[in-house]
PDB file of N, CA and C in Angstrom:
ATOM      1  N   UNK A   1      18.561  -3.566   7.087  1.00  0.00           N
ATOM      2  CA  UNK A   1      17.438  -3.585   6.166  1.00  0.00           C
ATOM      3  C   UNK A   1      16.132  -3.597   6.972  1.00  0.00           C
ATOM      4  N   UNK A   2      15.101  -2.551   6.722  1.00  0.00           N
ATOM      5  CA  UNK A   2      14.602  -2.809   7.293  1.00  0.00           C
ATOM      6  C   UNK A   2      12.883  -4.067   7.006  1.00  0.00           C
ATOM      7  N   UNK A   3      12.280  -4.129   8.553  1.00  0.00           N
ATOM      8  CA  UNK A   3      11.500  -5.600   8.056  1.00  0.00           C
ATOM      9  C   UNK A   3      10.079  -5.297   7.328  1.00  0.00           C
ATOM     10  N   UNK A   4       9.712  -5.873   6.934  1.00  0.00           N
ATOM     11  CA  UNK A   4       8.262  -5.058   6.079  1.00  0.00           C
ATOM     12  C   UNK A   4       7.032  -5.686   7.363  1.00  0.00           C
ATOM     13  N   UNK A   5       6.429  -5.003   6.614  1.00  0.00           N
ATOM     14  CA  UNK A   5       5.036  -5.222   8.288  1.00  0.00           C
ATOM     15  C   UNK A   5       3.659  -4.875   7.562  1.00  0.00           C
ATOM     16  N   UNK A   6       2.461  -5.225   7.014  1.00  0.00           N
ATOM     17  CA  UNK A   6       1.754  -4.792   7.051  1.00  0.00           C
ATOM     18  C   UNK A   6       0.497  -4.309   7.969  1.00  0.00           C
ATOM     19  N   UNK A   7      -0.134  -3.196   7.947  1.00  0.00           N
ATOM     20  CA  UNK A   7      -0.938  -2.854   8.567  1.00  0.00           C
ATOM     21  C   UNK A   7      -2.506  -3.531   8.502  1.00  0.00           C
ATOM     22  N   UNK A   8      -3.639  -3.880   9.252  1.00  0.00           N
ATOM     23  CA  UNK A   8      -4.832  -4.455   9.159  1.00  0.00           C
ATOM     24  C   UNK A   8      -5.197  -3.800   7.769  1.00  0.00           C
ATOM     25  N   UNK A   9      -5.132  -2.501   7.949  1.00  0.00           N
ATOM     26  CA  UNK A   9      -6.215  -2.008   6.688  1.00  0.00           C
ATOM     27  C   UNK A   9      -5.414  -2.260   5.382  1.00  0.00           C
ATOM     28  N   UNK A  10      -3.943  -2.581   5.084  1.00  0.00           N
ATOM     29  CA  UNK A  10      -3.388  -2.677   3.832  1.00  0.00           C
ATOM     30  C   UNK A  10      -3.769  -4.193   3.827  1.00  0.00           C
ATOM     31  N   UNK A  11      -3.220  -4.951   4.549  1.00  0.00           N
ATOM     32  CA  UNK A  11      -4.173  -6.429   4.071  1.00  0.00           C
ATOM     33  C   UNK A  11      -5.469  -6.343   3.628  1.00  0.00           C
ATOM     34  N   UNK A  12      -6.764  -5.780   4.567  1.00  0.00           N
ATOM     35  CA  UNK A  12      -7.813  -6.167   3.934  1.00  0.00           C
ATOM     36  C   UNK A  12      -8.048  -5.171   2.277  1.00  0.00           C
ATOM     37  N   UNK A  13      -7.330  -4.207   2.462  1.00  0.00           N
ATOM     38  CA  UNK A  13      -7.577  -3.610   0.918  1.00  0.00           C
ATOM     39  C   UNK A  13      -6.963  -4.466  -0.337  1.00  0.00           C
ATOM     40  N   UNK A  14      -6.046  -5.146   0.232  1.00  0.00           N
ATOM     41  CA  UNK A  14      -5.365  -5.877  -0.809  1.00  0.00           C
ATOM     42  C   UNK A  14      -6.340  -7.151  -1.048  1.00  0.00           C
ATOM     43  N   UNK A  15      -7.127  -7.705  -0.259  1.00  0.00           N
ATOM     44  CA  UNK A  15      -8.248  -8.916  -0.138  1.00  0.00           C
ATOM     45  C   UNK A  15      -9.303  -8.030  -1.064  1.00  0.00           C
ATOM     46  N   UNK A  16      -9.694  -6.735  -1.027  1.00  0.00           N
ATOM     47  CA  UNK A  16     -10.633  -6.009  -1.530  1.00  0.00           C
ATOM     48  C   UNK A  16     -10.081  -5.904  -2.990  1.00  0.00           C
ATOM     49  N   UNK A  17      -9.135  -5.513  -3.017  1.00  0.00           N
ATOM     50  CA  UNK A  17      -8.313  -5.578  -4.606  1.00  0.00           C
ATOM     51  C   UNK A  17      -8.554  -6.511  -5.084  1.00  0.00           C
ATOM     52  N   UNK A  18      -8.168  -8.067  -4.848  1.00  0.00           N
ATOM     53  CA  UNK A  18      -8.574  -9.415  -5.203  1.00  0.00           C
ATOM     54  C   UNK A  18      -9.908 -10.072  -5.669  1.00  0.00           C
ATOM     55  N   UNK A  19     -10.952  -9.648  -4.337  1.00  0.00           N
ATOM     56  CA  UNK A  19     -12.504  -9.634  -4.719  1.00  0.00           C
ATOM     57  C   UNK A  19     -12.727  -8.596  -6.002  1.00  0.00           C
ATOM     58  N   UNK A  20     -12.338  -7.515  -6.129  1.00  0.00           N
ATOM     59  CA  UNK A  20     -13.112  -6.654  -7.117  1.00  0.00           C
ATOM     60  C   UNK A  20     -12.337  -7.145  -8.577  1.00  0.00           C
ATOM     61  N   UNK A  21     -10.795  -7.210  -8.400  1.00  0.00           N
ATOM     62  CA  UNK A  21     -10.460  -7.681  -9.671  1.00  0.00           C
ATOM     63  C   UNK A  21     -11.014  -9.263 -10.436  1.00  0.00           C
ATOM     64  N   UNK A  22     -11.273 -10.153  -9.854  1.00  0.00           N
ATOM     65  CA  UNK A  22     -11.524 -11.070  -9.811  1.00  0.00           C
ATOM     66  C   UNK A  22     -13.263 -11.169 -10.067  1.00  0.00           C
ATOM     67  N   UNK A  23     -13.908  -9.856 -10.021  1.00  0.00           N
ATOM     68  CA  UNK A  23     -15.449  -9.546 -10.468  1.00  0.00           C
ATOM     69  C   UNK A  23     -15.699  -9.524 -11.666  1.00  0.00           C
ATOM     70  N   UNK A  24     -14.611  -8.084 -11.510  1.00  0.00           N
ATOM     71  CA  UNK A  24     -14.322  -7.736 -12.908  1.00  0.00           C
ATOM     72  C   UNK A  24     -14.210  -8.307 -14.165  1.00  0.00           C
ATOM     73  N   UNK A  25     -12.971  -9.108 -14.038  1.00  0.00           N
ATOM     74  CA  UNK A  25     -12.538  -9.934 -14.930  1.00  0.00           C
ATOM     75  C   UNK A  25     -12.677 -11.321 -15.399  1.00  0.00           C
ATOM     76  N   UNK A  26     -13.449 -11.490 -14.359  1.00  0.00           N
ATOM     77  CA  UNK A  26     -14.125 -12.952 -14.179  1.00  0.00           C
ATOM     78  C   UNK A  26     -12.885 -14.246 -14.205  1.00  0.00           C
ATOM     79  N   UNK A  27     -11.892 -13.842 -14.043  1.00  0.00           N
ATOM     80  CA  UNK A  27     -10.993 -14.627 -13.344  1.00  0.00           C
ATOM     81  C   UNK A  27      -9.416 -14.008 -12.355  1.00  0.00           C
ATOM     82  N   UNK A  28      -9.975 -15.663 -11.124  1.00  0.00           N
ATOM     83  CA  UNK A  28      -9.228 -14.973 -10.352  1.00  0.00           C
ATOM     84  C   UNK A  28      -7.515 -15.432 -10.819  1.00  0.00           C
ATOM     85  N   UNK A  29      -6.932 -15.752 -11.405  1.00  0.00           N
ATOM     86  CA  UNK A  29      -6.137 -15.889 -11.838  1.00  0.00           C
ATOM     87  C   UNK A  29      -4.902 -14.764 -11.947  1.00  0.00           C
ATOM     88  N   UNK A  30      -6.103 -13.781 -12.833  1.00  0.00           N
ATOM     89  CA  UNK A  30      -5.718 -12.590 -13.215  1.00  0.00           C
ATOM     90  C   UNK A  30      -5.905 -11.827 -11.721  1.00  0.00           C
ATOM     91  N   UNK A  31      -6.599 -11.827 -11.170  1.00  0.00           N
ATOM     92  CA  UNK A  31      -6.795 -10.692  -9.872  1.00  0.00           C
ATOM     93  C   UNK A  31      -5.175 -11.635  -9.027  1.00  0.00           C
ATOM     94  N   UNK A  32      -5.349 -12.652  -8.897  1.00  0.00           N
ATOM     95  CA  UNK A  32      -4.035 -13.150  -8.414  1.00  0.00           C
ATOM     96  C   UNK A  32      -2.800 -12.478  -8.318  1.00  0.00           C
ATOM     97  N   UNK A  33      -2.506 -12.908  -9.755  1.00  0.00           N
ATOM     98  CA  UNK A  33      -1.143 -12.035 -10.734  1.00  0.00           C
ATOM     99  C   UNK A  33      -1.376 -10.370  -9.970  1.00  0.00           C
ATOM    100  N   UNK A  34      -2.214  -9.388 -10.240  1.00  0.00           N
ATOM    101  CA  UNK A  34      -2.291  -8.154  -9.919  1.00  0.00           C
ATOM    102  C   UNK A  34      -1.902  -7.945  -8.597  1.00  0.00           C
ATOM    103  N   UNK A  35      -2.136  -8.943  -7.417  1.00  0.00           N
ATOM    104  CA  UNK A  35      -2.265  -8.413  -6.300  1.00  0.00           C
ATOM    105  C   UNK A  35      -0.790  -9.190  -5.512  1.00  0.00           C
ATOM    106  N   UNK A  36      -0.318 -10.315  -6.178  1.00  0.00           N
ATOM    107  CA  UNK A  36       1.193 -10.081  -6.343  1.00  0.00           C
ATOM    108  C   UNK A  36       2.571  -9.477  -6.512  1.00  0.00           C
ATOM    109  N   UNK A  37       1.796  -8.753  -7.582  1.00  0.00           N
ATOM    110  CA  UNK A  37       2.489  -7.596  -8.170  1.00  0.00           C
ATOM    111  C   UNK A  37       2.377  -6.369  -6.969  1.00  0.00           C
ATOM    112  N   UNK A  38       1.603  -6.009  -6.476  1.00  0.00           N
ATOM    113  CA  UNK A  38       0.960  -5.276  -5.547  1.00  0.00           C
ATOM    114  C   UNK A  38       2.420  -5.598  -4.370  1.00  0.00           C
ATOM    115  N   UNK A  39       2.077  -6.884  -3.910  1.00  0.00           N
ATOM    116  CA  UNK A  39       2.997  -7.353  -2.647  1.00  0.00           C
ATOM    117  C   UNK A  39       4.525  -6.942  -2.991  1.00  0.00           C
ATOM    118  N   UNK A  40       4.781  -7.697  -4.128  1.00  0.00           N
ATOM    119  CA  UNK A  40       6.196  -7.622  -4.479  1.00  0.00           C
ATOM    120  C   UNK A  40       6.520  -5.983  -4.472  1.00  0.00           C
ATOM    121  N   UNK A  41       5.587  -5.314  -5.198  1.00  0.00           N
ATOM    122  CA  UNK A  41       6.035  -3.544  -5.278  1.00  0.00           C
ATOM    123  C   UNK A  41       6.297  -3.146  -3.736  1.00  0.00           C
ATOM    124  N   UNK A  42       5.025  -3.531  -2.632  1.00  0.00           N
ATOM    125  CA  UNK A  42       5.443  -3.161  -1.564  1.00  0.00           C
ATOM    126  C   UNK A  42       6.624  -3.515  -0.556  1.00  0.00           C
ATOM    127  N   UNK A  43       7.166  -4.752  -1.441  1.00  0.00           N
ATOM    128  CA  UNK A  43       8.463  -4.956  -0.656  1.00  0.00           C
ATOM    129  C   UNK A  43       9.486  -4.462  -0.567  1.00  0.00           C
ATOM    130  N   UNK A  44       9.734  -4.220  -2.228  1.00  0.00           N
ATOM    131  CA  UNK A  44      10.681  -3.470  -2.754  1.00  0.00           C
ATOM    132  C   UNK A  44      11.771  -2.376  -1.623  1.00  0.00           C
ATOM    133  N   UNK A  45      10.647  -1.363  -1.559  1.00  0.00           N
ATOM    134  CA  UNK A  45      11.123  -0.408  -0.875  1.00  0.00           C
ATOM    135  C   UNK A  45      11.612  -0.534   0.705  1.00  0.00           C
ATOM    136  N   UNK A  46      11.383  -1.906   1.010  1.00  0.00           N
ATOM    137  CA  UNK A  46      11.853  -2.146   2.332  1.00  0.00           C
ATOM    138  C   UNK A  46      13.400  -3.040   2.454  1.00  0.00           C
ATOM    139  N   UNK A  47      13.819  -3.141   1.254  1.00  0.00           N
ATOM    140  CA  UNK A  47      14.962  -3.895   1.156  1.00  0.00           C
ATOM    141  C   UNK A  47      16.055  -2.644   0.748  1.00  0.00           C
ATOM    142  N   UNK A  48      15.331  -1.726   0.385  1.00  0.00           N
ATOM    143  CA  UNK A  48      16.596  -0.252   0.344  1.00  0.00           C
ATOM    144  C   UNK A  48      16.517   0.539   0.870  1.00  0.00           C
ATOM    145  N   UNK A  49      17.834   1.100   1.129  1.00  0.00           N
ATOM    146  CA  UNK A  49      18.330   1.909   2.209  1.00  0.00           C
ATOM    147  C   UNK A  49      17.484   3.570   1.800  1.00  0.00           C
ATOM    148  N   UNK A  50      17.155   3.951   2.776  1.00  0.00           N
ATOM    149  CA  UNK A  50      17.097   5.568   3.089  1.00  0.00           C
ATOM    150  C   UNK A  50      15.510   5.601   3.136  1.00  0.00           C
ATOM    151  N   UNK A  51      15.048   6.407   2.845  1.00  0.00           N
ATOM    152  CA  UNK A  51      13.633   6.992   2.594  1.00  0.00           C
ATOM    153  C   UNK A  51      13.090   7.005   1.557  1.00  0.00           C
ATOM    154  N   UNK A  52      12.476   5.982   0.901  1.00  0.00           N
ATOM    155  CA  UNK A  52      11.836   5.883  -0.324  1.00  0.00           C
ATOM    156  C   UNK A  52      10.358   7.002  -0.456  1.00  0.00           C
ATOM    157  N   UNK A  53       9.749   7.465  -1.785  1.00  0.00           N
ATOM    158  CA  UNK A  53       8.363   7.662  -2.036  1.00  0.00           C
ATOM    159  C   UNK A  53       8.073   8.756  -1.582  1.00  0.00           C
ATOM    160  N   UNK A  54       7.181   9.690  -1.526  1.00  0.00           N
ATOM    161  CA  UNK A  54       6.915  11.082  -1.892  1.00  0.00           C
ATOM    162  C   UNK A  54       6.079  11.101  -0.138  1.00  0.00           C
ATOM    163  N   UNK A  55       6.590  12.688   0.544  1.00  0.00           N
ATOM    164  CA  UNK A  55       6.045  12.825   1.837  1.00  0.00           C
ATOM    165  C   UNK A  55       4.420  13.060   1.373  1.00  0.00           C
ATOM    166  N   UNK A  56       3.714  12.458   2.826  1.00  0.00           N
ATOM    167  CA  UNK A  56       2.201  13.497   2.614  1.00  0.00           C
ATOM    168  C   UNK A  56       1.994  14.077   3.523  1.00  0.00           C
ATOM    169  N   UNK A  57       2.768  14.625   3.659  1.00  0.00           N
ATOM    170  CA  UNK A  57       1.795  15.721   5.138  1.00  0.00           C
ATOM    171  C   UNK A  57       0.926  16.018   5.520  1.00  0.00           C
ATOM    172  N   UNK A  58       0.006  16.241   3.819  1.00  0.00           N
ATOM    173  CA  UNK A  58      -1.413  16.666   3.912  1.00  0.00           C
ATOM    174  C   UNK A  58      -2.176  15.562   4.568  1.00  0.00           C
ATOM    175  N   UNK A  59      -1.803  14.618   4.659  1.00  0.00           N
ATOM    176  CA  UNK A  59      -2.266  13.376   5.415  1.00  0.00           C
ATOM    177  C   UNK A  59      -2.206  12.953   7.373  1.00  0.00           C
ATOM    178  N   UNK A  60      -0.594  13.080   7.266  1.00  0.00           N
ATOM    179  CA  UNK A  60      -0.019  13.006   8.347  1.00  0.00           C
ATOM    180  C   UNK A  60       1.741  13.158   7.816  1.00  0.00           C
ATOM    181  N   UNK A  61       2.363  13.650   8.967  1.00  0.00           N
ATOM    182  CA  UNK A  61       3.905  14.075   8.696  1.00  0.00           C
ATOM    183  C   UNK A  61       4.751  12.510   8.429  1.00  0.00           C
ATOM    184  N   UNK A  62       4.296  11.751   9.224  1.00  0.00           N
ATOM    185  CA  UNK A  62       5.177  10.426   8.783  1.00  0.00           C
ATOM    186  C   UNK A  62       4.270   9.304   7.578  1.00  0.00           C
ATOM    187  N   UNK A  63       3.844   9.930   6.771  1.00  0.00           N
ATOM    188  CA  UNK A  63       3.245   8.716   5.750  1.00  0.00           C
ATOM    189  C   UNK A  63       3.993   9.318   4.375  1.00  0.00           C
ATOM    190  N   UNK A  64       4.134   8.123   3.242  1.00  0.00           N
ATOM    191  CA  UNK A  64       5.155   8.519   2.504  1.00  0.00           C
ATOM    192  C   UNK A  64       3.956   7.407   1.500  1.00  0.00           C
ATOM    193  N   UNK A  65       4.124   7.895   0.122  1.00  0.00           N
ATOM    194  CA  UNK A  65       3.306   7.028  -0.903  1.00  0.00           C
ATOM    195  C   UNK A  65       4.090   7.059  -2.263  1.00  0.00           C
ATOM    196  N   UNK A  66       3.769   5.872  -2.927  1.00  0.00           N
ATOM    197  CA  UNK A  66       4.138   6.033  -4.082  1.00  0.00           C
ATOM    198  C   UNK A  66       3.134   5.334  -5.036  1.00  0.00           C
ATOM    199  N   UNK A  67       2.956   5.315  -6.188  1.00  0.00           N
ATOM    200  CA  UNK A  67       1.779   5.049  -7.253  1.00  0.00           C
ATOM    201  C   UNK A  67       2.448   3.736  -8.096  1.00  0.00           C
ATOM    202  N   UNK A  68       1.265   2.792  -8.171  1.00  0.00           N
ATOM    203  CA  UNK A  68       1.935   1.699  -8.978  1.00  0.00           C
ATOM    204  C   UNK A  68       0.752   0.824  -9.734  1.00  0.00           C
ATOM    205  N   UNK A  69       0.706   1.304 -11.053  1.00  0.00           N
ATOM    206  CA  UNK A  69      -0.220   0.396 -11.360  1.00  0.00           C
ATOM    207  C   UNK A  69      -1.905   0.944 -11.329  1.00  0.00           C
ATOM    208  N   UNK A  70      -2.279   2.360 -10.896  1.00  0.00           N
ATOM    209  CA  UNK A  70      -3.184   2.821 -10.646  1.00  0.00           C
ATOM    210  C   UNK A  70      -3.632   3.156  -9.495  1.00  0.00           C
ATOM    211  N   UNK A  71      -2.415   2.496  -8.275  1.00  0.00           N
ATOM    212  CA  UNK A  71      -2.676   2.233  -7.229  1.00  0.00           C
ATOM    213  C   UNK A  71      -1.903   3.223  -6.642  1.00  0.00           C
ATOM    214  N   UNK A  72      -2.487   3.477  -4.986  1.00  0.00           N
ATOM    215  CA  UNK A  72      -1.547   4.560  -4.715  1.00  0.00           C
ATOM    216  C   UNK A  72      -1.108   3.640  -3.115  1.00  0.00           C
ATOM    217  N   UNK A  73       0.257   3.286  -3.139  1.00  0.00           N
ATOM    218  CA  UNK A  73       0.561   2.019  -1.600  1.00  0.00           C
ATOM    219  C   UNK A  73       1.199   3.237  -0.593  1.00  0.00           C
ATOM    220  N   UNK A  74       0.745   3.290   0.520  1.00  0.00           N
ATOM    221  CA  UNK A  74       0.849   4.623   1.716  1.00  0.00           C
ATOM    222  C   UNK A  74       1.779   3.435   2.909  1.00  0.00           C
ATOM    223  N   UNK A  75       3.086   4.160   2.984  1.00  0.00           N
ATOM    224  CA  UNK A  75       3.395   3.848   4.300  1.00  0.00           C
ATOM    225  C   UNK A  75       4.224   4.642   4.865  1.00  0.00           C
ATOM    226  N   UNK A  76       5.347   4.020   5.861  1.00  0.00           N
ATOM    227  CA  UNK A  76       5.933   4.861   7.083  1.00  0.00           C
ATOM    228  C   UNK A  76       7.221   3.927   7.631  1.00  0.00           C
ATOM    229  N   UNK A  77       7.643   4.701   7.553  1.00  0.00           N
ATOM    230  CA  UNK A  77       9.053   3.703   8.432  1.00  0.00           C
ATOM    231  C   UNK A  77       9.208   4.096   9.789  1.00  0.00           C
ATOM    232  N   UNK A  78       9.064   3.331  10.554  1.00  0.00           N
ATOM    233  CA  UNK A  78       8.844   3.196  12.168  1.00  0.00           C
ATOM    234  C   UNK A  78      10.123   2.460  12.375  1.00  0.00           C
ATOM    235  N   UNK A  79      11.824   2.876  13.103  1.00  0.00           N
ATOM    236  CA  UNK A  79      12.876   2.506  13.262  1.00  0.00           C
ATOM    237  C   UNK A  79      13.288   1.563  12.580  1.00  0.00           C
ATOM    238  N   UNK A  80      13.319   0.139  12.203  1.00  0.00           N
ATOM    239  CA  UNK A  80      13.758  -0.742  11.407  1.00  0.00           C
ATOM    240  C   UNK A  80      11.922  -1.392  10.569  1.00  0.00           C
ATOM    241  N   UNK A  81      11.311  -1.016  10.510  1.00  0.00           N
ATOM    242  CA  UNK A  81      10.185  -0.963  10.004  1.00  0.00           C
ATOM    243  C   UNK A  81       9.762  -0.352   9.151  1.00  0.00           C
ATOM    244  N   UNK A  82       9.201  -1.075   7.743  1.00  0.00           N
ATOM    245  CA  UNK A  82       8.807  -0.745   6.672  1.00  0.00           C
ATOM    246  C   UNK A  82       7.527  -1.039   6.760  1.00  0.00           C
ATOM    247  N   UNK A  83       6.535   0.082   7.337  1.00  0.00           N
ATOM    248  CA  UNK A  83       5.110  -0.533   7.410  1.00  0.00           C
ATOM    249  C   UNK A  83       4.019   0.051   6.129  1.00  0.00           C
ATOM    250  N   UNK A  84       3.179  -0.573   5.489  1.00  0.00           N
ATOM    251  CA  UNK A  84       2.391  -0.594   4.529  1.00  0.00           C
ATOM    252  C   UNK A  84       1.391   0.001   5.168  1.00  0.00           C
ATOM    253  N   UNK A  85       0.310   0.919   5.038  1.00  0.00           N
ATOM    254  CA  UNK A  85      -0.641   1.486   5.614  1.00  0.00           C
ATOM    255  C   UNK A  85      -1.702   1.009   5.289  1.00  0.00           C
ATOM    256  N   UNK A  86      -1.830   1.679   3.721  1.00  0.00           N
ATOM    257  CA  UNK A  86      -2.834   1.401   3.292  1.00  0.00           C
ATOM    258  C   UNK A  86      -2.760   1.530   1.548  1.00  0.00           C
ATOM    259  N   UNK A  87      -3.172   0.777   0.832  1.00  0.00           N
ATOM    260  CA  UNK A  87      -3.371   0.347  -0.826  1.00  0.00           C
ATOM    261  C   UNK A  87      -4.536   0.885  -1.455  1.00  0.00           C
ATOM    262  N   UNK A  88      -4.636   1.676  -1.936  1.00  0.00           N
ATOM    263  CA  UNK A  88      -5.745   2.545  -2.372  1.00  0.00           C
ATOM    264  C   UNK A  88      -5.683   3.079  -4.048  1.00  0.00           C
ATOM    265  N   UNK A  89      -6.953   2.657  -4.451  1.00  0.00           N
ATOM    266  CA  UNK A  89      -7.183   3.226  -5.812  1.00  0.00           C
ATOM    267  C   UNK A  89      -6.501   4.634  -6.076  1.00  0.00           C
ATOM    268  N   UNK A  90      -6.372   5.396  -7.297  1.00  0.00           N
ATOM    269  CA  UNK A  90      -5.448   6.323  -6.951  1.00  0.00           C
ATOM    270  C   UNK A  90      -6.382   7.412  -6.444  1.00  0.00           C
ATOM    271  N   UNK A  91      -7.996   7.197  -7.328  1.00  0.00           N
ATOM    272  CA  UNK A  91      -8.697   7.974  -8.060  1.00  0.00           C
ATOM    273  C   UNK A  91      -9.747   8.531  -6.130  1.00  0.00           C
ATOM    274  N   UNK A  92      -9.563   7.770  -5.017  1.00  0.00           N
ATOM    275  CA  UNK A  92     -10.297   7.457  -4.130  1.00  0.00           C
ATOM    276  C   UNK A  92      -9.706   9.148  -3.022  1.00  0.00           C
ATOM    277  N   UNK A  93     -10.722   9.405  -2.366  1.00  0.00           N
ATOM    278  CA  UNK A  93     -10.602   9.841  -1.092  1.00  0.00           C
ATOM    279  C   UNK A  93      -9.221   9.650   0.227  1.00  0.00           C
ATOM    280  N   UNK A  94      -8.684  10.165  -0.274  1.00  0.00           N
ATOM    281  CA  UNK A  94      -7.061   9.718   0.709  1.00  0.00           C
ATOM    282  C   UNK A  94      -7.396  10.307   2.428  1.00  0.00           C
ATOM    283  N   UNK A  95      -8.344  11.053   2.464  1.00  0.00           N
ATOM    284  CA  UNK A  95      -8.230  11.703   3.699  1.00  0.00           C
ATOM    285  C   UNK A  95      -9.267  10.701   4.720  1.00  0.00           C
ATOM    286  N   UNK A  96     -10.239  10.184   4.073  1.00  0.00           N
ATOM    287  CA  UNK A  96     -10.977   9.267   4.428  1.00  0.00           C
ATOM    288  C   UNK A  96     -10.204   8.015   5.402  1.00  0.00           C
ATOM    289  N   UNK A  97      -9.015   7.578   5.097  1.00  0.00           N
ATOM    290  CA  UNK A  97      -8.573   6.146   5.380  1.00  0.00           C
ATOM    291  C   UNK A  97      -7.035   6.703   6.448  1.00  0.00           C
ATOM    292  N   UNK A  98      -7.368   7.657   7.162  1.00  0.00           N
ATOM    293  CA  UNK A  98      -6.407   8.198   7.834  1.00  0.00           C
ATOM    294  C   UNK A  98      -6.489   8.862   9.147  1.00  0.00           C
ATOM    295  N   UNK A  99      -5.774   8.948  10.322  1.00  0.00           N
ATOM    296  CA  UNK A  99      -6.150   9.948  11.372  1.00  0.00           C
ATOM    297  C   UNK A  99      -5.307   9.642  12.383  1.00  0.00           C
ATOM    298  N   UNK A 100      -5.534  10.828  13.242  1.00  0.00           N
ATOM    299  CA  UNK A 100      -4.557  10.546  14.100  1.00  0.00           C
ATOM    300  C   UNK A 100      -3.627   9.831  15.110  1.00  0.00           C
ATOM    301  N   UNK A 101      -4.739   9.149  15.571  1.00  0.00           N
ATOM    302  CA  UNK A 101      -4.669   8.116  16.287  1.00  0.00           C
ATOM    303  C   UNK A 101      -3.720   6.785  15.513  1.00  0.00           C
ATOM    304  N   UNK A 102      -3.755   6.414  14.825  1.00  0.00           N
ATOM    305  CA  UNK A 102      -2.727   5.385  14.134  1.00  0.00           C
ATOM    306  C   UNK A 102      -1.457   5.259  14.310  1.00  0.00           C
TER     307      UNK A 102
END
């Protein structure tokens, strides 16, 4: 199975998720609950076998995403590694939060 790992920029987007929901709604309670939900979705796919979530190439050849909630969660499996990239609105700039070097 492999281990889940997040990346710097999927933590702080998920802290950014929290601050904005929690603006929004004027309680953090609720931004809480959401960004739970968030974690738990991203685990998911690291407790099952094979290759989960849709390729992006247009991105880079090893990033793989799937949509949850409005959200679009970007990662990569690196040998026994389920790494989270990055957590992004769906509606946002994908090419922006990406490059080669990573």
């Amino acid at each position: 199975m492999p281990r889940l790992r997040y990346k710097a920029a999927a933590q702080d987007n998920i802290l950014d998720i929290l601050a904005f929901i929690t603006r929004q709604s004027g309680s953090p309670k609720v931004a809480l609950k959401l960004t739970e939900e968030l974690r738990r979705k991203c685990a998911s796919p690291a407790v099952l076998p094979g290759q989960m979530g849709r390729l992006r190439p247009e991105l880079r050849d090893d990033i793989r995403s799937f949509a949850f909630r409005g959200y679009v969660i970007f990662f990569r499996y690196i040998d026994d590694v389920f790494e989270v990239l990055n957590v992004l609105e769906g509606h946002r700039d994908f090419d922006t939060h990406f490059n080669e070097e990573e």
